[in-house]
Protein backbone atom coordinates (compact mmCIF):
# COMPACT_ATOMS: atom_id res chain seq x y z
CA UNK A 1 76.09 -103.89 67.17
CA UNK A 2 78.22 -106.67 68.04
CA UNK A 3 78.48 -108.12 71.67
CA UNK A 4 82.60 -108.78 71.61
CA UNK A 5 85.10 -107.68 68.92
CA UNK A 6 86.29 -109.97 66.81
CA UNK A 7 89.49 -109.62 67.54
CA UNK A 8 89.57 -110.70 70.90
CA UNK A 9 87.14 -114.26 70.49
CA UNK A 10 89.73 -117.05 71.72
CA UNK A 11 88.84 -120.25 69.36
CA UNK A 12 90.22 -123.40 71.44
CA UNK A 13 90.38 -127.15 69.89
CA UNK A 14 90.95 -129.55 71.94
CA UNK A 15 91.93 -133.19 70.42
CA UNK A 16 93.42 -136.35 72.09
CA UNK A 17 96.54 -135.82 70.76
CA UNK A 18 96.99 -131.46 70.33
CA UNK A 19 95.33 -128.25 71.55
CA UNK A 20 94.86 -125.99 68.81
CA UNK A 21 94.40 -122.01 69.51
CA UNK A 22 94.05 -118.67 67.82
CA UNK A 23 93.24 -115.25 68.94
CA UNK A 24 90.68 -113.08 66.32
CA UNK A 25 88.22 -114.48 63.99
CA UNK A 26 88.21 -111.79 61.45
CA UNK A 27 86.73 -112.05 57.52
CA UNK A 28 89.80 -114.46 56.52
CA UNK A 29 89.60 -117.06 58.75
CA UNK A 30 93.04 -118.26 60.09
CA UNK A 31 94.22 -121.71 60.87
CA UNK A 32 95.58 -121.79 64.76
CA UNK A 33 98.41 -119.68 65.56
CA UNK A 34 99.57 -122.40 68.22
CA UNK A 35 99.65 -126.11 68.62
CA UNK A 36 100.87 -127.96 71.55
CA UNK A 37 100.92 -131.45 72.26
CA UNK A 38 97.74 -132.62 74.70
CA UNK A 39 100.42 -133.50 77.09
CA UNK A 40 101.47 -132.75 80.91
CA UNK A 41 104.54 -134.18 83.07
CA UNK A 42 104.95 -134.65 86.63
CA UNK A 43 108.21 -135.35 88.44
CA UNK A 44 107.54 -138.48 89.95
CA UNK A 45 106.98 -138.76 93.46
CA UNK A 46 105.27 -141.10 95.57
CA UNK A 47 101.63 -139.16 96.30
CA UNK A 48 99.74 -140.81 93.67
CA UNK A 49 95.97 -141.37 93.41
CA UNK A 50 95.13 -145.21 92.66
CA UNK A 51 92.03 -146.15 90.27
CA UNK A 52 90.59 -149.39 91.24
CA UNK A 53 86.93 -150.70 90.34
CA UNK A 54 86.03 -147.45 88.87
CA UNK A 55 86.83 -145.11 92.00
CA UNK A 56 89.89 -143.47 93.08
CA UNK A 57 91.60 -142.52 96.66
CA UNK A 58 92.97 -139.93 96.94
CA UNK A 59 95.82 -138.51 99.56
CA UNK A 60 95.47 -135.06 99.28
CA UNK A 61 93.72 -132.10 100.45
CA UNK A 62 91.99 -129.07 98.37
CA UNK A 63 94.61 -126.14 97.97
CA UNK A 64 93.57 -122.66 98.51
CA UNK A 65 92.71 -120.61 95.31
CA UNK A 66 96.16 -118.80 94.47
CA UNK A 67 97.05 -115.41 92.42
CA UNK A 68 96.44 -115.31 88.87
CA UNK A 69 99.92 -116.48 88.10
CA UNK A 70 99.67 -119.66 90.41
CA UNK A 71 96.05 -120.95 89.40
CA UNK A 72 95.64 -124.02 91.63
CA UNK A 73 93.15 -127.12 91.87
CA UNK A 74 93.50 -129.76 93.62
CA UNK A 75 91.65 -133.11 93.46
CA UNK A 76 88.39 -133.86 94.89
CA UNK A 77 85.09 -133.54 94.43
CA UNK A 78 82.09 -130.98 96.62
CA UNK A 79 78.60 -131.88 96.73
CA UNK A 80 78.65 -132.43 92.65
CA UNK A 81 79.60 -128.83 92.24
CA UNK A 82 82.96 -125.65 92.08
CA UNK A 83 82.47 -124.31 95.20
CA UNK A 84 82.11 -120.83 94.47
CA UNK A 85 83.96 -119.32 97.31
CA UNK A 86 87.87 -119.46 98.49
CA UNK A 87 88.65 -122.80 97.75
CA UNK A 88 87.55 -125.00 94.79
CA UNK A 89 87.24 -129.02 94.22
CA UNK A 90 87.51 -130.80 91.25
CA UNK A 91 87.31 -134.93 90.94
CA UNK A 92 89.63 -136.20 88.68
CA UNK A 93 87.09 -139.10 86.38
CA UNK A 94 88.11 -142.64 86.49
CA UNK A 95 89.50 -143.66 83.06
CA UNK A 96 88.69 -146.54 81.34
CA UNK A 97 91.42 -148.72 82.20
CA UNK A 98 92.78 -149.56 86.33
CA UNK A 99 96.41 -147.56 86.39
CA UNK A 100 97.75 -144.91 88.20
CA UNK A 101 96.54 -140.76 88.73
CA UNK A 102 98.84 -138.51 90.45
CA UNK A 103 97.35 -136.54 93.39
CA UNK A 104 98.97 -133.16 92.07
CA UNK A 105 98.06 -130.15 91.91
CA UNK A 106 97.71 -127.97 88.60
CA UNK A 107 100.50 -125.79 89.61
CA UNK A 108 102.40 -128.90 90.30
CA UNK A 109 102.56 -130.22 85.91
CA UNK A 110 104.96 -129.34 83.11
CA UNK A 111 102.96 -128.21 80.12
CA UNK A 112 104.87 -127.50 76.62
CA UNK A 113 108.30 -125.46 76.59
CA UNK A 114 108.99 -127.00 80.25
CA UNK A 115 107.62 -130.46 79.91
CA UNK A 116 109.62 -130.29 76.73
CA UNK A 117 113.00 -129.14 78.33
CA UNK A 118 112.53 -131.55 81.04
CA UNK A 119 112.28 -134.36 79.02
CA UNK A 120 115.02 -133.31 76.77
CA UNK A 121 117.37 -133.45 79.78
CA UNK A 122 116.19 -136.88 80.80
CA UNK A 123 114.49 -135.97 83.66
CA UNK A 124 112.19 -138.54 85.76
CA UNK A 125 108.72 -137.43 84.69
CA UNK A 126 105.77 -139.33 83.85
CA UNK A 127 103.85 -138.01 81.45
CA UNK A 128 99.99 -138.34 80.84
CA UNK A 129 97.86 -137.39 78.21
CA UNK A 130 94.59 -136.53 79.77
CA UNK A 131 92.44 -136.20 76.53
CA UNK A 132 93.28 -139.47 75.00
CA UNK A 133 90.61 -141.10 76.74
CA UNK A 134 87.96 -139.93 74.33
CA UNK A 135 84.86 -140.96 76.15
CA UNK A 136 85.37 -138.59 78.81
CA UNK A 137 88.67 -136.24 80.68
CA UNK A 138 90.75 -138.16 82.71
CA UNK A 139 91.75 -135.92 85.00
CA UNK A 140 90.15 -132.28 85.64
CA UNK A 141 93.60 -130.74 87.16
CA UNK A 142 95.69 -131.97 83.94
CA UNK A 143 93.05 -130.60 81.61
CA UNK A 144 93.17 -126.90 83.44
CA UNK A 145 96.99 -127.20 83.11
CA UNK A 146 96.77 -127.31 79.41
CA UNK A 147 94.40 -124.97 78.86
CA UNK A 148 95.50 -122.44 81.80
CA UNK A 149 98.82 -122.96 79.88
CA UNK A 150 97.28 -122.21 76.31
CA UNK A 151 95.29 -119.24 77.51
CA UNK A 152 97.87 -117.16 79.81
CA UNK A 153 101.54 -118.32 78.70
CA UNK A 154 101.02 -118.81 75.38
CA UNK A 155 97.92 -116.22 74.42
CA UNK A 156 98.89 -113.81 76.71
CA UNK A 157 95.29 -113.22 78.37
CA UNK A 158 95.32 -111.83 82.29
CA UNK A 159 92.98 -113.57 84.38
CA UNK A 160 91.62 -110.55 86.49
CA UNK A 161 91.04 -108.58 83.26
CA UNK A 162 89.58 -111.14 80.58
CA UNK A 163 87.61 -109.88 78.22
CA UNK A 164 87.55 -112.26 75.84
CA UNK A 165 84.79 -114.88 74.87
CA UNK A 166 86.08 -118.17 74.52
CA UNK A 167 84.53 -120.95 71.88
CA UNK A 168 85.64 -124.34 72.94
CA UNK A 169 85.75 -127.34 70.64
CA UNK A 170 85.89 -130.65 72.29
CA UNK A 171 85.45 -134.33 70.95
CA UNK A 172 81.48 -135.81 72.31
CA UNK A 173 81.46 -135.68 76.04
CA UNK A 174 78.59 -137.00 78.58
CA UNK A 175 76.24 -133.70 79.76
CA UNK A 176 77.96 -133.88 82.96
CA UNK A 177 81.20 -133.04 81.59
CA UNK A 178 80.05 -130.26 79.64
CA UNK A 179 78.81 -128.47 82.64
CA UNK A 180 82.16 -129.05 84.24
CA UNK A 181 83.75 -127.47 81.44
CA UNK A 182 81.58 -124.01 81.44
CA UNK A 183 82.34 -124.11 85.63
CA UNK A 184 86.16 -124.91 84.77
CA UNK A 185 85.92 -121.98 82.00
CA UNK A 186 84.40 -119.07 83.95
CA UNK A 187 85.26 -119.64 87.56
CA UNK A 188 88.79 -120.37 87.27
CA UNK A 189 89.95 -118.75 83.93
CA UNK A 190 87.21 -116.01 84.10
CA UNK A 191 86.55 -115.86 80.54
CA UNK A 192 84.09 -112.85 79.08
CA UNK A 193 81.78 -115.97 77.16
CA UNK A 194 82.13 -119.38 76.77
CA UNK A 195 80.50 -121.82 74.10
CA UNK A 196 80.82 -125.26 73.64
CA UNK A 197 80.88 -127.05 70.13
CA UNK A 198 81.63 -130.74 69.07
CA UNK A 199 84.32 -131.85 66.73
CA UNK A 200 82.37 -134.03 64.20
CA UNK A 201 79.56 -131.20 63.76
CA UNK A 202 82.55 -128.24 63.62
CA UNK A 203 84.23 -130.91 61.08
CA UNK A 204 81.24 -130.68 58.96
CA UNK A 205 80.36 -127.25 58.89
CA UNK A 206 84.03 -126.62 57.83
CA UNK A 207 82.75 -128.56 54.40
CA UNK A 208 78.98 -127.15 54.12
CA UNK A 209 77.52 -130.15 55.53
CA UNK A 210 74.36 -130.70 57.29
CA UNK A 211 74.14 -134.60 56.50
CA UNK A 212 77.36 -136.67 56.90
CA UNK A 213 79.23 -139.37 58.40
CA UNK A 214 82.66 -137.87 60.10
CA UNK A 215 85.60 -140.34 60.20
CA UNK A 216 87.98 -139.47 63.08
CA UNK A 217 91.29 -141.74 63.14
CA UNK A 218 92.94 -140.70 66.39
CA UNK A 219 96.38 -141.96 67.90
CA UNK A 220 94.54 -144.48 69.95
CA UNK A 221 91.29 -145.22 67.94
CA UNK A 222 88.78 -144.59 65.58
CA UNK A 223 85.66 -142.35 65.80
CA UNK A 224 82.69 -142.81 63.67
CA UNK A 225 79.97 -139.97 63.54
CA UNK A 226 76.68 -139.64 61.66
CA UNK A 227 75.55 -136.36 61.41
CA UNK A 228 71.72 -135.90 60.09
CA UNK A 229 70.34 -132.48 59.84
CA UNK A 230 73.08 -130.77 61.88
CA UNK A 231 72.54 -133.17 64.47
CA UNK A 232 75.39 -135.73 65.79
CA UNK A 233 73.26 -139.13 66.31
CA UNK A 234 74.90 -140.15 69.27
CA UNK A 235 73.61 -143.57 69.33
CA UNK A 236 74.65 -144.52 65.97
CA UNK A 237 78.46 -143.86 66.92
CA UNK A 238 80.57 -146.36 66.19
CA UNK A 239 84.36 -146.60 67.90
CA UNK A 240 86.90 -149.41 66.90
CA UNK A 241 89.83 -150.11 68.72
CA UNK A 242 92.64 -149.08 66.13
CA UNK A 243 94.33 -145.87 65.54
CA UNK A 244 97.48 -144.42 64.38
CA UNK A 245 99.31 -145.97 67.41
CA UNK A 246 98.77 -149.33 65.55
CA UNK A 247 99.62 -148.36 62.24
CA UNK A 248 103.11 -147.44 63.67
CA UNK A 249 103.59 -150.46 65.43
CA UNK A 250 102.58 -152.01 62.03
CA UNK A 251 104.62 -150.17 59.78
CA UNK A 252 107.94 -150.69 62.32
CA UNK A 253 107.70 -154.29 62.19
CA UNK A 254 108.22 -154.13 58.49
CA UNK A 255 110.54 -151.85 58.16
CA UNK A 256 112.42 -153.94 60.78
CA UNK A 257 112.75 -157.09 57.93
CA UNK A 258 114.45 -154.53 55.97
CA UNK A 259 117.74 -155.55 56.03
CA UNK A 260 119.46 -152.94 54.45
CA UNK A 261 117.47 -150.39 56.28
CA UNK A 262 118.31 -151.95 59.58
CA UNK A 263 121.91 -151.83 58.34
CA UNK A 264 122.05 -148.24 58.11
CA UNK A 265 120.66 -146.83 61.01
CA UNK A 266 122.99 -149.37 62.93
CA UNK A 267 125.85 -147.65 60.78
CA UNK A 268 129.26 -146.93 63.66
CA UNK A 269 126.12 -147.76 66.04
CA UNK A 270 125.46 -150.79 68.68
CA UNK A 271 121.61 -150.62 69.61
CA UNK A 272 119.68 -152.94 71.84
CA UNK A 273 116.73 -155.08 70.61
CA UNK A 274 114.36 -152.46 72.31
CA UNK A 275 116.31 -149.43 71.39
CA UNK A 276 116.66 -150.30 67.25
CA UNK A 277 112.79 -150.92 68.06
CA UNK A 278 112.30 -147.25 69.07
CA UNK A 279 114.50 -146.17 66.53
CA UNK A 280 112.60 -147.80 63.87
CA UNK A 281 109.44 -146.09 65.84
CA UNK A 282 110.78 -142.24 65.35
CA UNK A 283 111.74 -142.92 62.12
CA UNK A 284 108.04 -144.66 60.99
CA UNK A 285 106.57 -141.50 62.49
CA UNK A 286 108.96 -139.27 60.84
CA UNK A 287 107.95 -140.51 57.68
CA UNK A 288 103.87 -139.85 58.35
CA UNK A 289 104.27 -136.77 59.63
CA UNK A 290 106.41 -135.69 56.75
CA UNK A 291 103.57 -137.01 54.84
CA UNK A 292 105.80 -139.16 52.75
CA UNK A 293 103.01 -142.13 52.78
CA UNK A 294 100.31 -142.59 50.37
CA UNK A 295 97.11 -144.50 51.00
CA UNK A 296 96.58 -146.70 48.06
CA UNK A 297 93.06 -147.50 47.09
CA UNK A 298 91.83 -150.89 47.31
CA UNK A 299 93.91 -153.37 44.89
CA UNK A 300 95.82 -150.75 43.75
CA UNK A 301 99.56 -151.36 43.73
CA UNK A 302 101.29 -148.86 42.10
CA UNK A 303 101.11 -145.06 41.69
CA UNK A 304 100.51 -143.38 38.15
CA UNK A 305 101.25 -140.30 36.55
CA UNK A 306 98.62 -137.99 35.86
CA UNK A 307 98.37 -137.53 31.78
CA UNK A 308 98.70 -134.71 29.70
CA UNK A 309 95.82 -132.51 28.58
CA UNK A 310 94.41 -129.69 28.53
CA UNK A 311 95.43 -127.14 31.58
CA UNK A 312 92.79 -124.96 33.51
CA UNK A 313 93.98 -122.23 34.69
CA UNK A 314 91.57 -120.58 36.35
CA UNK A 315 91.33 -123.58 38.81
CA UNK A 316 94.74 -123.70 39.18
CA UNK A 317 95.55 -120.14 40.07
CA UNK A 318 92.19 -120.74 42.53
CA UNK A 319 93.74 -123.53 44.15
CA UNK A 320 97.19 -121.63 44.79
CA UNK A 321 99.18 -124.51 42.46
CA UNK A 322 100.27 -122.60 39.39
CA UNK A 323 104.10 -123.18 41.04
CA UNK A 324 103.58 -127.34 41.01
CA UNK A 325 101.82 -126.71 37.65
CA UNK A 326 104.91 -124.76 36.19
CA UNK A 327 106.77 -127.12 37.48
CA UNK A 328 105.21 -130.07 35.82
CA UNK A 329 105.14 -128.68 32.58
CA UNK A 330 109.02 -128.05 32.96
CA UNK A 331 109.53 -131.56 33.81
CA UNK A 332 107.51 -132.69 30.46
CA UNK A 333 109.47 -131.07 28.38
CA UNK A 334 113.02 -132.14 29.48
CA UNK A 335 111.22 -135.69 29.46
CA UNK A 336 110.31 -135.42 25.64
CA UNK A 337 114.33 -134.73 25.31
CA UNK A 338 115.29 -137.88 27.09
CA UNK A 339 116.40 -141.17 25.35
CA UNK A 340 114.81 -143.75 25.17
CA UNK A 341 116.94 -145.78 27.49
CA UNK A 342 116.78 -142.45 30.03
CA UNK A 343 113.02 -142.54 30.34
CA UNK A 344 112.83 -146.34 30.95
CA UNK A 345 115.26 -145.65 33.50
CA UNK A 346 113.02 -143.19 35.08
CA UNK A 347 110.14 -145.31 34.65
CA UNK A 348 111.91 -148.06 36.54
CA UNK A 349 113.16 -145.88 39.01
CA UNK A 350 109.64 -144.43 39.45
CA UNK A 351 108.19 -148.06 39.98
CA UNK A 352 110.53 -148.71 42.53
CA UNK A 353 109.27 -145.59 44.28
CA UNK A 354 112.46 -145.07 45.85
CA UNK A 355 112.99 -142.06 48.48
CA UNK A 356 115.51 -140.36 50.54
CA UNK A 357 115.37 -139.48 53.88
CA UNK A 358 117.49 -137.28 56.26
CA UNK A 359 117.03 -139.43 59.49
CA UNK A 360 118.94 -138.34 62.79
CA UNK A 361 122.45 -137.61 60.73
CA UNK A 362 121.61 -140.49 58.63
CA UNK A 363 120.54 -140.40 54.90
CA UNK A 364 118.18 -143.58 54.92
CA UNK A 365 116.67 -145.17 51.29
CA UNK A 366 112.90 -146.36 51.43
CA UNK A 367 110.89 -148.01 49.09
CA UNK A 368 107.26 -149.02 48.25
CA UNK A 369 106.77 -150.42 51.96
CA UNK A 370 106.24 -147.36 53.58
CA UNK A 371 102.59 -147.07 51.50
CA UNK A 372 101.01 -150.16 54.07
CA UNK A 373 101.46 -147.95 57.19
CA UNK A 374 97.64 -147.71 56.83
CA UNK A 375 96.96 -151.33 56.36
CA UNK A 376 95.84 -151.87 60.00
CA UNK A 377 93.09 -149.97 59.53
CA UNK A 378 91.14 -151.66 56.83
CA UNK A 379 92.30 -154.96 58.18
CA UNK A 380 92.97 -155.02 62.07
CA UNK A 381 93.63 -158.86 61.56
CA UNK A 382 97.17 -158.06 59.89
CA UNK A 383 98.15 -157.21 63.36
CA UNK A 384 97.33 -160.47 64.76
CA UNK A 385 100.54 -161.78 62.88
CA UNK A 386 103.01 -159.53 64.56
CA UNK A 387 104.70 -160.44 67.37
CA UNK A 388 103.29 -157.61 69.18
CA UNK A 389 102.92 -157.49 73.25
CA UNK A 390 99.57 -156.13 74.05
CA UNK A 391 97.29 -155.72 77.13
CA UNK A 392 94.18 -156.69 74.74
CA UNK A 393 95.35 -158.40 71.77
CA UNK A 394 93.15 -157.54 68.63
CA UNK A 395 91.19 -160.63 67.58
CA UNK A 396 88.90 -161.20 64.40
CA UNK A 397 85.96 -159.26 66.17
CA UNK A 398 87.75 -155.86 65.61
CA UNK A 399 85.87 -154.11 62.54
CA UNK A 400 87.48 -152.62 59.73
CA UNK A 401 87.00 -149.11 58.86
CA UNK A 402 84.97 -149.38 56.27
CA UNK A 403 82.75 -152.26 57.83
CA UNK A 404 82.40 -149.55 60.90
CA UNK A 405 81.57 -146.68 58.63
CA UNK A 406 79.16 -149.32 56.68
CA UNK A 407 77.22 -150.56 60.12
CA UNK A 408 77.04 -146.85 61.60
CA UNK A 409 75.31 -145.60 58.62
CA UNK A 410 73.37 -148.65 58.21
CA UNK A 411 71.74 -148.35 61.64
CA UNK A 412 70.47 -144.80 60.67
CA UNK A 413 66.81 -144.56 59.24
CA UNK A 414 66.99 -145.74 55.31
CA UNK A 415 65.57 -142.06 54.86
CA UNK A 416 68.94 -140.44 56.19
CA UNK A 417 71.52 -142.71 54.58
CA UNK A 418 71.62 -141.47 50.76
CA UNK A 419 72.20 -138.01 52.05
CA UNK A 420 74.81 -139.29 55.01
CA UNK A 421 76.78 -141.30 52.25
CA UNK A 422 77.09 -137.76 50.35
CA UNK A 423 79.01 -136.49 52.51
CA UNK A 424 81.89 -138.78 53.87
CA UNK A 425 84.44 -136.69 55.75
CA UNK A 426 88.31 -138.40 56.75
CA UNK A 427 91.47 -136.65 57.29
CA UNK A 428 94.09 -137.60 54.24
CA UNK A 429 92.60 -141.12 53.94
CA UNK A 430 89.46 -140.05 51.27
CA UNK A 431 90.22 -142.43 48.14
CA UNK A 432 91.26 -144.83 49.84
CA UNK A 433 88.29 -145.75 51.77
CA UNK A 434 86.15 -144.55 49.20
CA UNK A 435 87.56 -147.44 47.47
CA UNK A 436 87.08 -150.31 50.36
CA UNK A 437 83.26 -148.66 50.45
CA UNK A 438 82.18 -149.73 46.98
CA UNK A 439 80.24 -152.80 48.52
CA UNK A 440 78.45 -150.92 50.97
CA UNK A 441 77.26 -148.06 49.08
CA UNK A 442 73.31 -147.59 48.44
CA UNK A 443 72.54 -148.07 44.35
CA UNK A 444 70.95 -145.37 42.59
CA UNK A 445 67.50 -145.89 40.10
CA UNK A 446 70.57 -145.63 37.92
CA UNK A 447 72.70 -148.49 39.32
CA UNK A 448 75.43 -146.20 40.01
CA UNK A 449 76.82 -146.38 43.59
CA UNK A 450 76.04 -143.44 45.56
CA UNK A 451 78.81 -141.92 47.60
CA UNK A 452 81.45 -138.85 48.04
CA UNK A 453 84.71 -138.20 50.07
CA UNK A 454 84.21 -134.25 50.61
CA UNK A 455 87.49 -132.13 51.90
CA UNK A 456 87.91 -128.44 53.09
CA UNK A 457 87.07 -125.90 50.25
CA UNK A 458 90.00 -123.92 48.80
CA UNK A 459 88.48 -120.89 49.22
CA UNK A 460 89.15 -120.65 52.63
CA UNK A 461 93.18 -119.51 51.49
CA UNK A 462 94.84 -120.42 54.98
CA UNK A 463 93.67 -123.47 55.13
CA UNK A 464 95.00 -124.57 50.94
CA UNK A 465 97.19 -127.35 51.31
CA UNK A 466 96.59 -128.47 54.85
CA UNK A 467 94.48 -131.21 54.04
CA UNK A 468 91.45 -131.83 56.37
CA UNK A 469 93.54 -132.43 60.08
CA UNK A 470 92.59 -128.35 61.11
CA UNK A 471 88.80 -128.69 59.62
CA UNK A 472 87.12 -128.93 63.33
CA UNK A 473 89.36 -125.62 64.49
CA UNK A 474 87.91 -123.73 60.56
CA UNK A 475 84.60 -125.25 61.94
CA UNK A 476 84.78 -123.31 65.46
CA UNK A 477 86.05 -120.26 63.72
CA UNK A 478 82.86 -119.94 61.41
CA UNK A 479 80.26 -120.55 64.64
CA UNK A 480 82.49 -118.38 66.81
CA UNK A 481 82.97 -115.31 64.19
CA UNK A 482 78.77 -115.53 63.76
CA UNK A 483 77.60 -116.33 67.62
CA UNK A 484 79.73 -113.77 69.21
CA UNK A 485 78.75 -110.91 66.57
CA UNK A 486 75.09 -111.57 67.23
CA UNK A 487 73.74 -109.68 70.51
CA UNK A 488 70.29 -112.00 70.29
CA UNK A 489 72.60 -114.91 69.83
CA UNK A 490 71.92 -117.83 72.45
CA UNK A 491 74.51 -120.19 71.04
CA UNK A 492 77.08 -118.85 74.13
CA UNK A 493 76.60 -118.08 77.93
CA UNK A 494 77.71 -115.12 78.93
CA UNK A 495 79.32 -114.28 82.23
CA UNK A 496 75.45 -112.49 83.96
CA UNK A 497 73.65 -115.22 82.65
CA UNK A 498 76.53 -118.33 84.38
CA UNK A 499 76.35 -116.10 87.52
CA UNK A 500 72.53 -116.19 87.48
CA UNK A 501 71.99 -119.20 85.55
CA UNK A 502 74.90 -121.81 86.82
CA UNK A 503 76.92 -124.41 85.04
CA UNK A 504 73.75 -126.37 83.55
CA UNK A 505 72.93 -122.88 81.12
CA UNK A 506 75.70 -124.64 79.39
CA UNK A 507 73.53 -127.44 77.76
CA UNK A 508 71.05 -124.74 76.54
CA UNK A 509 73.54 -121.73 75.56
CA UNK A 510 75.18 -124.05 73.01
CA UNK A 511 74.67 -125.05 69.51
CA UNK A 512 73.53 -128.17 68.68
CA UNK A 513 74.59 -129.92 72.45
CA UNK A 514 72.15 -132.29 74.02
């Protein structure tokens, strides 16, 4: 008999960037039925909390605990611990950097539809992203705004009668924190069960992995896990100081030499030096999110067609591409009709790798230079050229991403690494730093180079065509759909056993957290 129904087990993943959440983990496993940004706003105001040598001051006071509807924390911290009676403390952690916290209380943030409405209308709010940190949270009362946002507004749960268990997947946080979570989880959401699971193991289950290395590239920077045995090896985790952010800021500058480019979004338009910059921003992330950029492989320059042969269909109607298949063989045959002057057209126009794109009322023509938007990170130095205005400007230390997935395997026992290299894991960057690995790779008795890029079966039907960006949320699913159905289970503490046992239960009641 199972402990909770599967139909009401809340899976949660929480990113820098987005919160990912679904409701149900039945026999096809779904990919998240909601995605928000990993954002709040606050209308500015002058009660703000300053950070300076790694402590805070604060101005305010703790707030009383509200209804359900107006869920309240304020900042602060209580003899290490939620107090468990009327009014509850939380201390927002110091981030990494000196800047600015607001002294706010939860009640007090915008959080999707109304952060988004706000901003729309040009409203003065600041807005803070309390996850991007990725060593630790930020701030405790902007986390519990997101997630009392995901959980009530968007999920429709009631606090007062919760009955659902709750698997939470987070990115590798200090012990500490992960008490602070299960506290967060039961005593002010009231959740049935709560379990806590890490990305980069969730990210390999997802492929059938119990030795890997897990390549996160996150706005901000770039997370590199060995897993050994279902294990993450904590001390052989490398981070390097490049992420998407810089790729944009790459990718913008040379799109900005583009003369004719620059023409036409200044088309009936007079823009500033700062505002062509941001429009040359939206429009670099417009074209990665679109995913209208391929990652070449190393010293490869040009993209070629894939040649004719023999057609499997089996695999095909497996993989859900018999359409793009039909398709194809459509587009051979009116090819075979063409001239000869028509195909060499085609060819050139091909090389050229011209595209189209609809671009705020504007119908913009790129070429070949939208490929190097990933340049940065399998050469930081590139960015060293650009006139770029930086609080730490990147300097010749900064690894590459393939010298920091070569060191972090390298400092694992020799016994571990021919299995780890087996299993590389990177969201929609796979060949090409497959490719840039070739040097580092251990030799089999062979001499062939050991290594494989592994993705996200296709069996799991949702999830076809989605690439690898939703494996850690598949990853929860499958722990969550087997924990919660097994009464013996002690992968998740249950409501008796955080009254009895307190937050620290946490660090035993989950899988694989240390």
């Amino acid at each position: 008999m199972s402990v909770f129904r599967e139909s009401s087990v809340i899976v949660i993943e929480s990113s820098k960037r987005y919160i990912r959440a679904g409701v149900g983990v039945s026999d096809f496993l779904h990919v998240p039925t909601l995605e928000v940004p990993a954002r709040v706003g606050l209308r500015k105001n002058p009660s703000t909390s300053r950070i300076e040598n790694g402590t805070e001051t604060h101005n305010g006071a703790a707030s009383r605990l509200g209804k359900e509807e107006d869920i309240e924390m304020s900042n602060g911290y209580q003899n290490g611990k939620l107090s468990s009676k009327t009014t509850t403390k939380y201390i927002s952690r110091p981030c990494r950097q000196l800047g600015i916290l607001p002294d706010a209380k939860v009640s007090d943030y915008l959080v999707g539809q109304q952060l988004d409405d706000a901003l729309a209308a040009k409203e003065n709010v600041e807005v803070y992203w309390p996850l991007d940190d990725g060593d630790d949270i930020r701030s405790w009362p902007q986390v519990e705004a997101l997630w009392k946002y995901v959980l009530f507004n968007r999920l429709g749960l009631r606090r007062k009668q919760n009955e659902s268990p709750v698997a939470l997947c987070v990115p590798c946080y200090p012990r500490e924190t992960h008490e602070l979570l299960a506290q967060l989880f039961f005593e002010r959401f009231n959740v049935a069960a709560f379990m806590l699971v890490e990305r980069p193991l969730m990210q390999t289950y997802a492929v059938n992995l119990l030795y890997g290395v897990v390549v996160d590239v996150s706005y901000s920077d770039t997370t590199i896990t060995p897993v050994v045995e279902s294990l993450i090896q904590y001390n052989n985790t490398m981070h390097i100081d490049v992420g998407m952010k810089e790729c944009e800021i790459y990718l913008t500058n040379i799109l900005r030499s583009q003369q004719a480019l620059v023409a036409a979004i200044s088309e009936n338009e007079t823009f500033t030096e700062e505002q062509l910059q941001a429009e040359l921003l939206d429009l670099t992330r417009q074209i990665w999110r679109d995913g209208l950029v391929k990652v070449p492989s190393d010293g490869e320059t040009a993209q070629t067609e894939d040649e004719e042969g023999v057609t499997d269909i089996a695999a095909l109607l497996v993989a859900g591409k018999e359409k793009a298949a039909i398709e194809a063989g459509t587009k051979r045959k009116l090819t075979a009709k063409q001239t000869q002057a028509e195909r060499e057209r085609e060819r050139e126009l091909a090389q050229l790798d011209l595209i189209q794109v609809e671009f705020k009322g504007k119908t913009l023509t790129l070429g070949r230079e939208r490929h190097r938007f990933c340049e940065p990170l399998f050469d930081p130095t590139l960015l060293n050229l650009l006139p770029l205005v930086q609080n730490n400007p990147l300097v010749d230390r900064v690894l590459s991403l393939q010298e920091g997935v070569h060191m972090a395997v390298a400092s694992l026992p020799y016994a571990y690494r021919y299995h780890v290299w087996s299993g590389i894991f990177v969201t929609g960057l796979g060949p090409a730093l497959l490719s840039r690995l070739h040097p580092y790779l251990l030799t089999d008795p062979n001499g062939h180079k050991y290594g494989r890029i592994l993705n996200v079966p296709e069996y799991f039907g949702d999830y076809r065509d989605k690439g690898n960006g939703l494996a850690a949320f598949l990853g929860a699913s499958i722990v969550a759909k087997v924990a919660f159905n097994e009464p013996t289970s002690k992968n998740f503490l249950s409501k008796a056993e955080y009254g009895l046992l307190g937050p620290r239960a946490i660090l035993e009641f989950s899988p694989a957290v240390y």
